[in-house]
Protein backbone atom coordinates (compact mmCIF):
# COMPACT_ATOMS: atom_id res chain seq x y z
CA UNK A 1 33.84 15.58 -24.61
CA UNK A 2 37.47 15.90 -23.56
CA UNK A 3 37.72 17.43 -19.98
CA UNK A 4 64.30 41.81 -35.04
CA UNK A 5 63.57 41.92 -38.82
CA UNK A 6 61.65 44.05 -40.00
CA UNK A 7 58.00 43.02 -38.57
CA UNK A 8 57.04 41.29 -35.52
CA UNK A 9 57.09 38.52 -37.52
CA UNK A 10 59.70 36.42 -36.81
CA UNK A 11 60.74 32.72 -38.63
CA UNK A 12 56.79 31.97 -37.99
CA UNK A 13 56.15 33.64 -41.58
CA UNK A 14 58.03 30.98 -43.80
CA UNK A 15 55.51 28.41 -42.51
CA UNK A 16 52.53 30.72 -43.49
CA UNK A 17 52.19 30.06 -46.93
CA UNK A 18 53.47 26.28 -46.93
CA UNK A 19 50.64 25.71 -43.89
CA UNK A 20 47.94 27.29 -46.10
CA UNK A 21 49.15 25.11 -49.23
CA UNK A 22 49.36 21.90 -47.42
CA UNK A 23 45.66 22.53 -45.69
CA UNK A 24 44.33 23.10 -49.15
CA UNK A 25 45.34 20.40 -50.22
CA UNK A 26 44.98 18.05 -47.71
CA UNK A 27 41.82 18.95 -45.39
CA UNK A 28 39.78 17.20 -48.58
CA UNK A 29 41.05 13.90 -47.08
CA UNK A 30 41.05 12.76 -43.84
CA UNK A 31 43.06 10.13 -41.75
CA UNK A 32 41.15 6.93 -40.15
CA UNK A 33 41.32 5.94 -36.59
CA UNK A 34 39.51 6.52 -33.52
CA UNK A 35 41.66 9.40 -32.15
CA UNK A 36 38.89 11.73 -33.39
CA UNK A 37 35.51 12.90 -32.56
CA UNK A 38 33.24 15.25 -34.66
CA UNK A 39 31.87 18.33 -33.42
CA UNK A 40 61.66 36.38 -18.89
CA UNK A 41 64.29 38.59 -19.74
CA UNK A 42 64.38 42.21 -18.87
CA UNK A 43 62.96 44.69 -21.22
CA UNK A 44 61.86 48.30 -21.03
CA UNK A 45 58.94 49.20 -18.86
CA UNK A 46 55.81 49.48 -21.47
CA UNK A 47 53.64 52.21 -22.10
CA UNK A 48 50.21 51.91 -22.05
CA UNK A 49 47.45 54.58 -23.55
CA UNK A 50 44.36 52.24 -21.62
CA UNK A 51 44.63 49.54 -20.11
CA UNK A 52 41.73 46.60 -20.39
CA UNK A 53 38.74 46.44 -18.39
CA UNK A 54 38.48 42.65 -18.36
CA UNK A 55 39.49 40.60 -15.45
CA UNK A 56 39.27 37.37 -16.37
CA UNK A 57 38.14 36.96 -20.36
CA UNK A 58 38.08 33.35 -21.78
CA UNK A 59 40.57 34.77 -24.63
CA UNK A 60 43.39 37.08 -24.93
CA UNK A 61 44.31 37.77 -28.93
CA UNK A 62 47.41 39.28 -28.50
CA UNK A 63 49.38 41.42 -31.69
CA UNK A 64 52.71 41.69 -31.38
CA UNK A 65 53.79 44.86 -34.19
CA UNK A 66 56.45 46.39 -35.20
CA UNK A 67 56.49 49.18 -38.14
CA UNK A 68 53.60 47.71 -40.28
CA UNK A 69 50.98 50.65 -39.50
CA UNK A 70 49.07 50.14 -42.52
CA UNK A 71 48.81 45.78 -41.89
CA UNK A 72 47.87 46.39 -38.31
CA UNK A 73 44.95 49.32 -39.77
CA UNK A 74 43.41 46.27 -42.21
CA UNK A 75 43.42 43.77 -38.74
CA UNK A 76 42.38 46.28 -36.13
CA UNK A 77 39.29 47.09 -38.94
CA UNK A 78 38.39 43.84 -39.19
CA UNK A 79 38.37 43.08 -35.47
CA UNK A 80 36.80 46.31 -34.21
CA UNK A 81 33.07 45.60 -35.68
CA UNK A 82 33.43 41.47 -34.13
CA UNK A 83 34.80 43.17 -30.77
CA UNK A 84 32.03 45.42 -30.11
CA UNK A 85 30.38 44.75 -26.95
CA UNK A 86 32.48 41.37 -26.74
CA UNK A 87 33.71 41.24 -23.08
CA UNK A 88 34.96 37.76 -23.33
CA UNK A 89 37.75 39.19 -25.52
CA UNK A 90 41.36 40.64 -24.30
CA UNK A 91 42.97 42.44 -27.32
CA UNK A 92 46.27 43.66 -26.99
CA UNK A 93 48.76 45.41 -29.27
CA UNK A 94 52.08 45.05 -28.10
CA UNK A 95 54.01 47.49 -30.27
CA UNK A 96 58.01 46.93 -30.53
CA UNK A 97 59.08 50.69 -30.42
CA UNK A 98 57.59 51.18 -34.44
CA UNK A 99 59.05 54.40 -35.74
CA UNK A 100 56.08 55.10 -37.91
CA UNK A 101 52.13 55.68 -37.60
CA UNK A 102 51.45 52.62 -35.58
CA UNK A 103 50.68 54.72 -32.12
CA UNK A 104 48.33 56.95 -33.90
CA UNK A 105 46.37 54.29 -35.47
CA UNK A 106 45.98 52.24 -32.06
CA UNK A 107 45.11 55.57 -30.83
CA UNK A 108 42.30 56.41 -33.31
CA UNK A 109 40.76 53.43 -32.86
CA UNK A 110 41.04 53.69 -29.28
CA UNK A 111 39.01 57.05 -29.90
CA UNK A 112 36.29 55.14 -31.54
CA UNK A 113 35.34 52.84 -28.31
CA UNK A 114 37.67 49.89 -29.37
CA UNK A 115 39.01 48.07 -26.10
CA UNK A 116 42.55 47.57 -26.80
CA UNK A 117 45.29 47.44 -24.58
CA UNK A 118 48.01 49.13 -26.16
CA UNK A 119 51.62 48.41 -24.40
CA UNK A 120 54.52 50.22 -26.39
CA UNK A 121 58.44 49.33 -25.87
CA UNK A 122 60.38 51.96 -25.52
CA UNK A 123 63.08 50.21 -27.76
CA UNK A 124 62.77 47.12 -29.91
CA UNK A 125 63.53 44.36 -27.86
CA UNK A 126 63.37 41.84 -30.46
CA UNK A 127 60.63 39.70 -32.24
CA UNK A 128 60.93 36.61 -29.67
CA UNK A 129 60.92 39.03 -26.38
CA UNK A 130 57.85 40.81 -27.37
CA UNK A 131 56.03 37.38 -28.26
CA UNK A 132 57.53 36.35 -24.39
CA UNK A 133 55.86 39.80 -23.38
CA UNK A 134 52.20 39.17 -25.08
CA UNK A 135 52.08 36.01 -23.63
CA UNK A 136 53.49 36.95 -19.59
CA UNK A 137 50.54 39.98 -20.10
CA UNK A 138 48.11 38.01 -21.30
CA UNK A 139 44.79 37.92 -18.77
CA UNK A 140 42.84 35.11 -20.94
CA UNK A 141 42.32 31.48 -20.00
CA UNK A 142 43.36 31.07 -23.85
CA UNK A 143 46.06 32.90 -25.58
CA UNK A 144 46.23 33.86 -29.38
CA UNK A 145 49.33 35.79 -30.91
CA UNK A 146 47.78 37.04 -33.83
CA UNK A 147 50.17 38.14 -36.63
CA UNK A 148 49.31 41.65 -37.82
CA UNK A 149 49.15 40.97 -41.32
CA UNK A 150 47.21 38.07 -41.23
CA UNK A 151 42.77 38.78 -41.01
CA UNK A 152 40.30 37.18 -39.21
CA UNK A 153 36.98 36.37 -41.72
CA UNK A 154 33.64 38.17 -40.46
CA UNK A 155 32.14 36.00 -37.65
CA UNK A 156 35.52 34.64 -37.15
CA UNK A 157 36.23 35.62 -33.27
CA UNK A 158 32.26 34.39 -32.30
CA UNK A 159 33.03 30.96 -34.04
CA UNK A 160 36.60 30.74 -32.09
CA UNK A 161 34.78 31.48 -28.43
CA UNK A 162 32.52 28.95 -29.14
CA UNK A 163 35.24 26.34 -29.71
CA UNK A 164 37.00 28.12 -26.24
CA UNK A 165 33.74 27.88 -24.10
CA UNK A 166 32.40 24.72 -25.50
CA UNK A 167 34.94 21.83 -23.52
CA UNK A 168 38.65 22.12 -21.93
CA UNK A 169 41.35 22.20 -24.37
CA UNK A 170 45.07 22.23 -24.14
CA UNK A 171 45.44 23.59 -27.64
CA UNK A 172 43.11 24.85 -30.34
CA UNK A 173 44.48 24.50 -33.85
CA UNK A 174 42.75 26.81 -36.01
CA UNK A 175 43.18 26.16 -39.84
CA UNK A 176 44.07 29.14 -42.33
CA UNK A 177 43.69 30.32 -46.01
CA UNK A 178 45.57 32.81 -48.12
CA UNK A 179 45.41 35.75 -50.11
CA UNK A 180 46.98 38.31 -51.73
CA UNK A 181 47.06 41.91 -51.88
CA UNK A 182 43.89 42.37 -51.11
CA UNK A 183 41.16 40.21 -49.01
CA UNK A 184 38.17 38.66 -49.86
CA UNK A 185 36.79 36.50 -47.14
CA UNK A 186 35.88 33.12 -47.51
CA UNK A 187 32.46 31.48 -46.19
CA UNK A 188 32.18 29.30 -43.62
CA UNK A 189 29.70 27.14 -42.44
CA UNK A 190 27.56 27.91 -39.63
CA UNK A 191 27.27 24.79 -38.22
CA UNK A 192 31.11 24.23 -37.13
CA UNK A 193 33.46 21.79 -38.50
CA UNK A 194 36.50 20.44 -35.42
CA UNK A 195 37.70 17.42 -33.96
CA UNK A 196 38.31 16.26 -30.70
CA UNK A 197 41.35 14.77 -30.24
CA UNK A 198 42.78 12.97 -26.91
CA UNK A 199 45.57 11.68 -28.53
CA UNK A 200 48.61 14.14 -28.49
CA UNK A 201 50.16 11.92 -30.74
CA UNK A 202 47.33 12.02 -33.08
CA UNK A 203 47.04 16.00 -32.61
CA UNK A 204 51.24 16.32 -33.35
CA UNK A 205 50.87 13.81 -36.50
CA UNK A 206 48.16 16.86 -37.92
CA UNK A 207 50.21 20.39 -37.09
CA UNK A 208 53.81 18.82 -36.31
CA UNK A 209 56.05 21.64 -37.40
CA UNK A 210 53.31 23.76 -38.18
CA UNK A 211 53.30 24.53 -34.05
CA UNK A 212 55.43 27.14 -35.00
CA UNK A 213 52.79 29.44 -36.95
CA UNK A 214 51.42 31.70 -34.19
CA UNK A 215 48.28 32.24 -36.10
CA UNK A 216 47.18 29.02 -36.07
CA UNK A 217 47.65 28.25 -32.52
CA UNK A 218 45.52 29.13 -29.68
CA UNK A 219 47.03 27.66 -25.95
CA UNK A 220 45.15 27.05 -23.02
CA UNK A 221 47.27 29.48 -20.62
CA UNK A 222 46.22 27.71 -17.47
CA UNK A 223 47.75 24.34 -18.98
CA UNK A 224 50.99 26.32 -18.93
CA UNK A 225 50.72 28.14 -15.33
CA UNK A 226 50.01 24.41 -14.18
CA UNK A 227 53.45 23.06 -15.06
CA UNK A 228 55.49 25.53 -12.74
CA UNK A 229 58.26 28.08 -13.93
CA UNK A 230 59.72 27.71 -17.17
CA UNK A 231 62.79 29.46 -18.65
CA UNK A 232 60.89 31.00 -21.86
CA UNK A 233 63.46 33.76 -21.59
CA UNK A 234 66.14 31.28 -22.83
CA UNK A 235 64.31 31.20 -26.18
CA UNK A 236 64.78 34.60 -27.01
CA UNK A 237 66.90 35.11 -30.09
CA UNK A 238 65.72 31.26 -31.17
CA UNK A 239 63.56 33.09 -33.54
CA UNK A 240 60.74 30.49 -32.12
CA UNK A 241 59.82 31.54 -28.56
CA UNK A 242 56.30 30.28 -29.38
CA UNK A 243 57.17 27.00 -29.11
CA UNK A 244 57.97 27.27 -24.96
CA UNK A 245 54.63 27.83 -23.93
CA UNK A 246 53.54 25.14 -27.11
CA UNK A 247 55.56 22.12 -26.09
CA UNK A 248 55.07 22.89 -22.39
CA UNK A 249 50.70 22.27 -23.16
CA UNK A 250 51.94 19.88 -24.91
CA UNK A 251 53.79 18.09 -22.23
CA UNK A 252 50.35 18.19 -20.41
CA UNK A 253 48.57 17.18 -23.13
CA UNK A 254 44.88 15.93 -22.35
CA UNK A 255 42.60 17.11 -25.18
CA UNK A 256 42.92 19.30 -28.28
CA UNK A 257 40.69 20.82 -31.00
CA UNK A 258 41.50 20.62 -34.93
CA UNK A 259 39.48 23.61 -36.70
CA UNK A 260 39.25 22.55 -39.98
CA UNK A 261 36.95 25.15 -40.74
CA UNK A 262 39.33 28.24 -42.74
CA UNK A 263 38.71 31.20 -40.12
CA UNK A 264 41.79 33.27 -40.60
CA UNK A 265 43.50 34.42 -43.70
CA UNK A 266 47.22 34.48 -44.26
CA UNK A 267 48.89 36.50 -46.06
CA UNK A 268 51.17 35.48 -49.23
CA UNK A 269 54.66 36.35 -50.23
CA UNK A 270 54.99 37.42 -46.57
CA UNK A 271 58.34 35.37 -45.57
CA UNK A 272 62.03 35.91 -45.23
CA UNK A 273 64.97 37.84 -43.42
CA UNK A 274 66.27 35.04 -40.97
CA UNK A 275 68.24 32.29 -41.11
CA UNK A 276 65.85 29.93 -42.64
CA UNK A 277 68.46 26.96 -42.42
CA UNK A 278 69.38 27.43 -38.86
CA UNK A 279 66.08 28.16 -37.32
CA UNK A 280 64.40 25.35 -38.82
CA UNK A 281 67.45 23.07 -38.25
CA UNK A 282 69.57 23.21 -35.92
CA UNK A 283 67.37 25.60 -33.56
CA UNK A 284 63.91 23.76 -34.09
CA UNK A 285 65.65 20.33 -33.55
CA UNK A 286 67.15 21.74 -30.03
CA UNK A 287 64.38 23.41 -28.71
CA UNK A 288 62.15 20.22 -29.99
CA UNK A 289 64.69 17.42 -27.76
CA UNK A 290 64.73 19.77 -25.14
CA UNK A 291 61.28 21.32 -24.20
CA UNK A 292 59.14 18.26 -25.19
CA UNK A 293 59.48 15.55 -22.31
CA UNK A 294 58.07 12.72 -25.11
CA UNK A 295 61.21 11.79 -27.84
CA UNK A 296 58.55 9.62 -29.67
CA UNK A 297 56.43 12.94 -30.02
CA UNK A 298 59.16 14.50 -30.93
CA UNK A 299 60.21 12.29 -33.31
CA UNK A 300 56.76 13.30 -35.31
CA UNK A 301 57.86 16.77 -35.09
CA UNK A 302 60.72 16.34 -36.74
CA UNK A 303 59.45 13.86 -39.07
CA UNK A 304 56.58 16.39 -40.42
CA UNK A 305 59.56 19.04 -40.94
CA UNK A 306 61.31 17.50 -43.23
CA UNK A 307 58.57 15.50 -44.86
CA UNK A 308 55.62 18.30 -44.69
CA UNK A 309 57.39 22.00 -44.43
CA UNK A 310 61.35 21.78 -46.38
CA UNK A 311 60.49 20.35 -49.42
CA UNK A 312 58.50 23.71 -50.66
CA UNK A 313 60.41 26.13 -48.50
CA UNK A 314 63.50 24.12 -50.63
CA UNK A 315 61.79 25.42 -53.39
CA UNK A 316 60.93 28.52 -52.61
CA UNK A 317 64.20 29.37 -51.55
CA UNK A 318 66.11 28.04 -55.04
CA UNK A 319 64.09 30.53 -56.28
CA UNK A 320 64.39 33.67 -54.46
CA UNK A 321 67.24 32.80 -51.93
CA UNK A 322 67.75 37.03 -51.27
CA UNK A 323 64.36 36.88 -49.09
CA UNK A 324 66.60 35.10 -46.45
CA UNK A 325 70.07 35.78 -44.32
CA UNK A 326 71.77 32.11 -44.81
CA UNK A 327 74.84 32.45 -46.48
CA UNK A 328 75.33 28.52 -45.94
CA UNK A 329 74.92 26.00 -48.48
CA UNK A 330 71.87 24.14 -47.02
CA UNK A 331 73.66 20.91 -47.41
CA UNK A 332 75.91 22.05 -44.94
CA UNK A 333 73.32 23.16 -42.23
CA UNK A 334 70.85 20.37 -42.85
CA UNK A 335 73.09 17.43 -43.73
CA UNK A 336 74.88 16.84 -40.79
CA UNK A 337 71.94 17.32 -38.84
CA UNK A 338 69.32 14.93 -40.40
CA UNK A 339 71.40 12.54 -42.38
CA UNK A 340 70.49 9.86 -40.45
CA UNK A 341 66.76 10.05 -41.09
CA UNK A 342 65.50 8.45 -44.35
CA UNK A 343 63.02 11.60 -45.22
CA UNK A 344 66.40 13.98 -45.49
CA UNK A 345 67.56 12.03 -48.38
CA UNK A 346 64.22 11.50 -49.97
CA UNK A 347 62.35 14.32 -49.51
CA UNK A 348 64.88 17.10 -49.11
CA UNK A 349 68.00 15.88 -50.91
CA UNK A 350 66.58 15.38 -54.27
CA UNK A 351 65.07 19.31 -54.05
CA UNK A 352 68.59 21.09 -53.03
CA UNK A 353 70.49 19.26 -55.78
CA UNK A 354 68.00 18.73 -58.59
CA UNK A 355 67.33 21.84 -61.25
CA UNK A 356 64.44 23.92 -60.38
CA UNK A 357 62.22 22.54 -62.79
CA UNK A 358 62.83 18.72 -61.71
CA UNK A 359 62.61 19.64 -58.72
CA UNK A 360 59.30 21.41 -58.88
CA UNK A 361 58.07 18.68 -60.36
CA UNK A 362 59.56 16.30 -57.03
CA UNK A 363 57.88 18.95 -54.48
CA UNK A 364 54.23 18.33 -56.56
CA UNK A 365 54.71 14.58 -55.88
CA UNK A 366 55.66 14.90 -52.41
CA UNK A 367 52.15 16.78 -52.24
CA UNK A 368 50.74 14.26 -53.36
CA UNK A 369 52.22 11.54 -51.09
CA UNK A 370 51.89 13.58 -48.34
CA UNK A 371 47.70 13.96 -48.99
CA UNK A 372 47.60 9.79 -49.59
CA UNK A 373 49.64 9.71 -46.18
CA UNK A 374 47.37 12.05 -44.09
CA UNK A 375 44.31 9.52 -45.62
CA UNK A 376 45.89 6.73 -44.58
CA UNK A 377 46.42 8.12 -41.24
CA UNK A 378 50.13 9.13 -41.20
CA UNK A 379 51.77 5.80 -41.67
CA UNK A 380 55.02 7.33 -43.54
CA UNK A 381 54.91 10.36 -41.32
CA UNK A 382 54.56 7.82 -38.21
CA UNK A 383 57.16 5.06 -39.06
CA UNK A 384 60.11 4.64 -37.47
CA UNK A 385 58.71 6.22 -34.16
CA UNK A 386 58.14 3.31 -31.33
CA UNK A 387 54.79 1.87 -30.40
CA UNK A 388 51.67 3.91 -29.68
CA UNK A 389 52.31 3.92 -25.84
CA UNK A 390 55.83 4.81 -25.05
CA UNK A 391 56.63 7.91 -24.37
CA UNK A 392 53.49 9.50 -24.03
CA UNK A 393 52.35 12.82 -22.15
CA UNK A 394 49.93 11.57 -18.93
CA UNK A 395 47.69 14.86 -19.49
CA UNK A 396 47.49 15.01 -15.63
CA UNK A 397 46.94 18.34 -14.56
């Protein structure tokens, strides 16, 4: 084996529902290739009601809040029975200064023998700083923001610590489903369903701009720690923190794990109030050049945005544009910016100027491209990106 809006959700929740579509769709095929093998800034001092007994636990799932009492209720319910008498777990609720019932729920279940360490801001500091501050607090050789509207199936957390304790990983992928108003959990199999890969070029060509969904992402902590001081801070008010501590594993890249198996469950219609154009233009594209040390990696990054994630959020936002800030004509934003790659003007071009109706009907064949792409092992996602070997990560620790 390889050795602030109003939740504390930030631009992470537009990728939600096109991540959940796209593994739907595609996890029925999968590439060829033998890259796989089966198997800060300051901010008020926090208040804490208890703080956690664990010293060392092989995972942290950390839950950044703000003012979604009732959402964090349904997640703290679901984790409290798969928590009990788990001492490999951290859980921490890091709770943005929420004006409503949020303290007294922690509280209760605090009162019923959950182990939660509960910081509160005094103030809301922002989405992006209280990310920074779940992952600075975190005690776990792995770290998992959790979303707190998103649920965890039963059996969920002792499937995930068996992926954490079973080899080293830099990064755990861990694939998602939705639902809607209410959850019904999906079955799993027992017998585990993930792939080894040593390739960070094969593990970017599967998540690529999905890196950006905290949910899905679990990051080996001590990976980070090992590549000195880095200026997370400066992300704040990117809307995509996350993707500090992301690239920097990333940049240190020796092995990763693909879950295919659907553990957590995402919750739909759960997007908007940013500047969808700008964070996942211009901002994704800078922090992408400058945090990750490989351009050919990043080049796949890029690639999967426009060809994976802005067709449908295209869509999505032709028809309910209110749900987001921009006040920009997308062309403007997102013309200048990727006009000289081919995928702007075939996959995104046709969607901004096309009717909704034609260009629904564009998005469902880009679907289907995509899912004969991913079989074929990412050749139109890969092309234009120089040869296998330049540019890539050592994964010396």
């Amino acid at each position: 084996m390889c050795a602030a809006c109003p939740a504390e959700s930030t631009a992470l929740r537009s990728v939600l529902g096109v991540a959940c579509i796209l593994s739907v769709v595609d996890d029925i095929v999968e590439p060829r290739g033998d890259d796989r093998r089966q198997r800060g800034t300051p901010k008020p001092m926090p208040q804490e009601l208890q703080p956690s007994e664990i010293r060392k636990p092989l995972l942290t799932l950390a839950v950044p809040t703000y003012n979604r009492a009732g959402r964090l209720k349904e997640l703290l319910s679901v984790l409290a029975e798969q928590l009990k008498d788990e001492r490999r777990v951290e859980l921490i609720v890091s709770d943005n200064g929420s004006p409503d019932e949020t303290p007294s729920v922690v509280q209760d279940f605090l009162n019923r023998g959950l182990r939660v360490r509960y910081i509160r801001n005094a103030q809301n500091i922002g989405p992006d700083a209280n990310f920074l501050q779940c992952f600075e607090q975190a005690l776990g050789k792995y770290v998992w923001l959790f979303s707190d509207d998103d649920l965890i199936v039963p059996g969920g957390i002792a499937k995930i610590l068996s992926y954490c304790g079973a080899a080293e990983y830099d990064l755990i992928w861990v694939s998602a489903y939705p639902f809607g108003e209410f959850h019904k959990p999906h079955a799993f199999e027992t017998r585990g369903d993930a792939i080894e890969i040593s390739d960070p070029r094969a593990y970017i060509k599967r998540i690529n701009v999905f890196f950006t969904f905290i949910t899905g992402n679990i990051i080996n902590k001590e990976t980070v720690l090992g590549a000195g001081a880095k200026p997370f801070a400066s992300l704040v008010g990117t809307g995509l923190m996350q993707l500090g501590w992301t690239y920097t594993a990333l940049n240190r890249f020796a092995c990763g794990l693909y879950i295919r198996e659907k553990l957590i469950a995402v919750r739909e219609n759960a997007t908007g109030g940013y500047k969808l154009f700008q964070v996942f233009g211009p901002a994704l594209a800078t922090i992408t050049k400058g945090w990750l040390e490989s351009a050919n990696l990043g080049r796949i990054v890029m690639n999967g945005t426009l060809q994976r994630f802005w067709p449908l959020m295209l869509l999505q936002y032709k028809k309910n544009s209110i749900a987001f800030t921009d006040e920009e004509d997308p062309r403007s934003v997102l013309t200048p910016l990727f006009k000289d790659n081919i995928r702007y003007w075939v996959f995104l071009y046709p969607v901004i100027v096309l009717p909704s109706s034609l260009a629904a009907v564009w998005v469902f064949v880009i679907r289907i491209l995509n899912r004969l792409d991913k079989a074929a092992g990412f050749p139109m996602l890969n092309w234009g990106v120089s040869g296998n070997g330049a540019g890539q990560p050592s994964g010396n620790r």
